[in-house]
Protein backbone atom coordinates (compact mmCIF):
# COMPACT_ATOMS: atom_id res chain seq x y z
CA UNK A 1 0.00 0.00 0.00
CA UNK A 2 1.03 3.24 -0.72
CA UNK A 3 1.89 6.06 1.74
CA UNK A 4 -1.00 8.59 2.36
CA UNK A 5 0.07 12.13 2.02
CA UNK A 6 0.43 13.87 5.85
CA UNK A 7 -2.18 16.28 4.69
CA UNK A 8 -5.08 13.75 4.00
CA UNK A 9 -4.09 11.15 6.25
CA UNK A 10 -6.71 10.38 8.57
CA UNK A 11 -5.85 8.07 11.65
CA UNK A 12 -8.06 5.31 13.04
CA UNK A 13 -7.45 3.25 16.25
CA UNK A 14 -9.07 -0.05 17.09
CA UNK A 15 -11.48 0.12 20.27
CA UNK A 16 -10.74 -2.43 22.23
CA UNK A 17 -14.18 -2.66 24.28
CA UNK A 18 -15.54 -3.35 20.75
CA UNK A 19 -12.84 -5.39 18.88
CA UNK A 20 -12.07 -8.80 19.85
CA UNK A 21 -9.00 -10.59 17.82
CA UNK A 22 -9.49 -14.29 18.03
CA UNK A 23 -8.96 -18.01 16.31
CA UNK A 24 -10.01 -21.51 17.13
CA UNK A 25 -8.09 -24.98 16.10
CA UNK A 26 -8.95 -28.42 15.78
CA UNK A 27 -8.53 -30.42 19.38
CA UNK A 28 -8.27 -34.21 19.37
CA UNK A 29 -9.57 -33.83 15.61
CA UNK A 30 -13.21 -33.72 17.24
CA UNK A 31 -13.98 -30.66 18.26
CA UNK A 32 -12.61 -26.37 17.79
CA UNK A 33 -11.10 -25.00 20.82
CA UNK A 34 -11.53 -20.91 20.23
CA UNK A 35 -9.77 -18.87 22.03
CA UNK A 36 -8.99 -14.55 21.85
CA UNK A 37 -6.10 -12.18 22.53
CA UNK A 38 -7.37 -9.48 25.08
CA UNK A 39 -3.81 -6.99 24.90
CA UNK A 40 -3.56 -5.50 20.87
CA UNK A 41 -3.15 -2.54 19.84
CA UNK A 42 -3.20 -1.00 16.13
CA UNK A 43 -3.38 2.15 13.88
CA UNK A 44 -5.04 2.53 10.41
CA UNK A 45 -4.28 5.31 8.77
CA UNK A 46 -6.50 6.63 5.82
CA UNK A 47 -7.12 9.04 3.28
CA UNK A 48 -10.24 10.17 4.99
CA UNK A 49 -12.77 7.64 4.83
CA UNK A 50 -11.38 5.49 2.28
CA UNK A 51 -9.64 2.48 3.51
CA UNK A 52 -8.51 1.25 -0.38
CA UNK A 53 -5.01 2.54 0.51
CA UNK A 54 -4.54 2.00 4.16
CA UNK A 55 -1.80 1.74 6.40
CA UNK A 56 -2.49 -1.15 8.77
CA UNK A 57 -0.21 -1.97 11.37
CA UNK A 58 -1.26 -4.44 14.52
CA UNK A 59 0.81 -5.47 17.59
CA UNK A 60 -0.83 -7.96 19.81
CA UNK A 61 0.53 -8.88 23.08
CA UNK A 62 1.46 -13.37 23.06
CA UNK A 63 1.22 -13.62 26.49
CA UNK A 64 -2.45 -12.08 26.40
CA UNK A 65 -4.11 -14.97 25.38
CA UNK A 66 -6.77 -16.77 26.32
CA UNK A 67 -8.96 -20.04 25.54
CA UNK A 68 -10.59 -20.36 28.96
CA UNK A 69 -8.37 -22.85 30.40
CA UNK A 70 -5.41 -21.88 32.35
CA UNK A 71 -3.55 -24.86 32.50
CA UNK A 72 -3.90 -24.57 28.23
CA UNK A 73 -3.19 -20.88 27.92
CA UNK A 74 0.25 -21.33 30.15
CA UNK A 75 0.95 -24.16 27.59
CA UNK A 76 0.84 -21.87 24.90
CA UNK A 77 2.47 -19.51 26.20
CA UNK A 78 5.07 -21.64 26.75
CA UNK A 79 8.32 -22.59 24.24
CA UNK A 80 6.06 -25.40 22.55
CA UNK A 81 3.77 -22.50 21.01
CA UNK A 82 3.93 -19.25 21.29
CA UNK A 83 7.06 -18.91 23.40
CA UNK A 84 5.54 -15.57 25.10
CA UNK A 85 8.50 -15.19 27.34
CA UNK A 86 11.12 -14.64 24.43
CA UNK A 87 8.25 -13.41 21.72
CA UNK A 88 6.29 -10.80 23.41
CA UNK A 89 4.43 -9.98 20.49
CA UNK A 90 2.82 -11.28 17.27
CA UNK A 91 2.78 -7.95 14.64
CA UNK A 92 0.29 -8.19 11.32
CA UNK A 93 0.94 -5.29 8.54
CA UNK A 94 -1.02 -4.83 5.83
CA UNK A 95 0.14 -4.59 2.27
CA UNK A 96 -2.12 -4.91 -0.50
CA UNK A 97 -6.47 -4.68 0.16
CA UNK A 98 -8.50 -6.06 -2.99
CA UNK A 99 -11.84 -5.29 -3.15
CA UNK A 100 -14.43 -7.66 -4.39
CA UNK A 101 -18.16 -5.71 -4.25
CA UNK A 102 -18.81 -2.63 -1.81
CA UNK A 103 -18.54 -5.11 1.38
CA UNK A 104 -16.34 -7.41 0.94
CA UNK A 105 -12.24 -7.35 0.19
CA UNK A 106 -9.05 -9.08 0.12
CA UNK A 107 -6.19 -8.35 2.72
CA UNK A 108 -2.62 -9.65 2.04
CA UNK A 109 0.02 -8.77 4.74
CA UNK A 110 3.29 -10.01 6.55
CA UNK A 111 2.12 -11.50 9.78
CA UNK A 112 5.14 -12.53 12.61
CA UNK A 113 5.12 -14.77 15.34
CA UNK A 114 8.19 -16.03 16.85
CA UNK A 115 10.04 -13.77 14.34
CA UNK A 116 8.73 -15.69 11.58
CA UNK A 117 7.23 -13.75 8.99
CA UNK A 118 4.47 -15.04 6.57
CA UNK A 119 2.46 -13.25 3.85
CA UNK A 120 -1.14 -14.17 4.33
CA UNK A 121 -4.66 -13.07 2.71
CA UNK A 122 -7.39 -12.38 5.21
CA UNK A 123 -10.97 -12.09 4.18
CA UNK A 124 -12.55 -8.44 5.26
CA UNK A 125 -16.34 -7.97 5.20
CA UNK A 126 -16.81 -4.06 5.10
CA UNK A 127 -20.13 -3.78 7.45
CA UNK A 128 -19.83 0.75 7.46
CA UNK A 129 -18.47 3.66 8.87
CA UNK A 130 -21.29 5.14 11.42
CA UNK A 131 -21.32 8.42 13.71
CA UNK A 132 -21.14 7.78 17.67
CA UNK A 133 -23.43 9.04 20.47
CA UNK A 134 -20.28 12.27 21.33
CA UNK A 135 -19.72 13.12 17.49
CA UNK A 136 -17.29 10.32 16.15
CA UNK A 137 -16.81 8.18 14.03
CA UNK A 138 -16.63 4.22 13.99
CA UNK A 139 -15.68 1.98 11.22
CA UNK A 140 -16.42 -1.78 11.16
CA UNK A 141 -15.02 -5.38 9.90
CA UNK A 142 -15.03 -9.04 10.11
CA UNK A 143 -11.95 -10.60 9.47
CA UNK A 144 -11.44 -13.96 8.69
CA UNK A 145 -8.86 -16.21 7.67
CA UNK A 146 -7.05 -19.24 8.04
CA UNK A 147 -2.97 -19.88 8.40
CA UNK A 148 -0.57 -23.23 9.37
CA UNK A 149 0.85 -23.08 12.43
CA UNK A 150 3.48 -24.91 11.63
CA UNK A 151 4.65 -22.01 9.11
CA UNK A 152 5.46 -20.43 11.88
CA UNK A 153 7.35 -22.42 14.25
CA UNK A 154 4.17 -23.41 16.19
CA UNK A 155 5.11 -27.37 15.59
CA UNK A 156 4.50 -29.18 19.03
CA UNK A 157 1.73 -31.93 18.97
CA UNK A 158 0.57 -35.30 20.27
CA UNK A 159 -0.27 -38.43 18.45
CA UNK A 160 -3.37 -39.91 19.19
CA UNK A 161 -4.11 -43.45 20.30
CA UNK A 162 -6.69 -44.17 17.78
CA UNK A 163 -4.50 -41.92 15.16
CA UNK A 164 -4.86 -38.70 14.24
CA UNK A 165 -3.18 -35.49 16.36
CA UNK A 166 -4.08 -33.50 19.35
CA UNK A 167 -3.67 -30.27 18.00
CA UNK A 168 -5.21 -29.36 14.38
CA UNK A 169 -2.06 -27.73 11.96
CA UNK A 170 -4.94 -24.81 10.72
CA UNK A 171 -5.61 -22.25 12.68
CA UNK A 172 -9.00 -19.96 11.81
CA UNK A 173 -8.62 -16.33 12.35
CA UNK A 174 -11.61 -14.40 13.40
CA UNK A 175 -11.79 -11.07 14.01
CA UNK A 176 -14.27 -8.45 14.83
CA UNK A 177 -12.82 -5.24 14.61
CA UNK A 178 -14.41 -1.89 15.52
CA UNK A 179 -12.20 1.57 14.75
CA UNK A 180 -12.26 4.70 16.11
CA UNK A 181 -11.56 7.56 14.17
CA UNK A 182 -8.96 10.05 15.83
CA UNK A 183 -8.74 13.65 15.92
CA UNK A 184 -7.08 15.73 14.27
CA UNK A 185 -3.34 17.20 15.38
């Protein structure tokens, strides 16, 4: 993506009381365990309400996430996943958005975890850009996707007694993201 001209650019910020960045993956091949990162932070910046050229750049914190379990989430945090301790964070920039009708688009972009970096294309469902309660404005998205683990270092598993693996190699993003639109310097 190009870079937006200082005097049109138009910063957004994700909310996070209204975003939720989260996945699920195959367990004992039966069932999806989902699970969500609660520490992110990101900036899109536009030129004004027209997100064909944006700047996307997300940081979310490793060590922030959660599945429910705690005895699972310390697992991945630990050196056989996510290795939170030496990887703090897991960083997503956008390059290239596609769009296929006035809702829906394409998203390719380097994603990193465990300082192993991996174009992807993420799905992006467009649902508006709508004016708060106090004035502002609020885009939203869905986006979905789906990545290997495995590209990225994330390789630890169990074989199961009646065959088949613990751990599912896919890993379904799904996002609902909510931005806010920022003032003006």
């Amino acid at each position: 993506m190009d870079t937006i001209q200082s005097s049109t650019r138009t910063q957004w910020s994700l909310d996070p009381s209204h975003s939720q960045i989260g996945f699920k993956v195959k367990h004992l091949m039966v069932t999806n365990i989902k699970g969500v990162f609660n520490e992110y932070n990101g900036n899109i910046y536009t030129a004004g309400d027209d997100f064909m050229e944006a700047e996307i750049d997300l940081s979310i914190q490793a060590a922030s996430i959660s599945t429910g379990d705690a005895n699972r989430d310390n697992h991945l945090r630990s050196p056989d996943f996510l290795d939170a301790e030496q990887f703090s964070k897991i960083h997503f920039r956008g390059n290239v958005l596609e769009r296929i009708n006035v809702y829906d688009y394409l998203l390719q972009g380097d994603l990193s975890i465990k300082e192993v970096t991996k174009n992807i294309q993420l799905d992006v469902e467009f649902n508006g850009i709508a004016k708060d309660p106090w004035g502002g404005k609020r885009a939203g998205f869905v986006i979905t996707g789906k990545i290997n683990r495995k590209d990225f270092g994330l390789t630890w598993n169990a074989v199961l007694e009646g065959g088949g693996v613990m751990v599912g190699d896919e890993v379904t993003i799904i996002c609902e993201i909510q931005l806010i639109q920022q003032p003006e310097a």
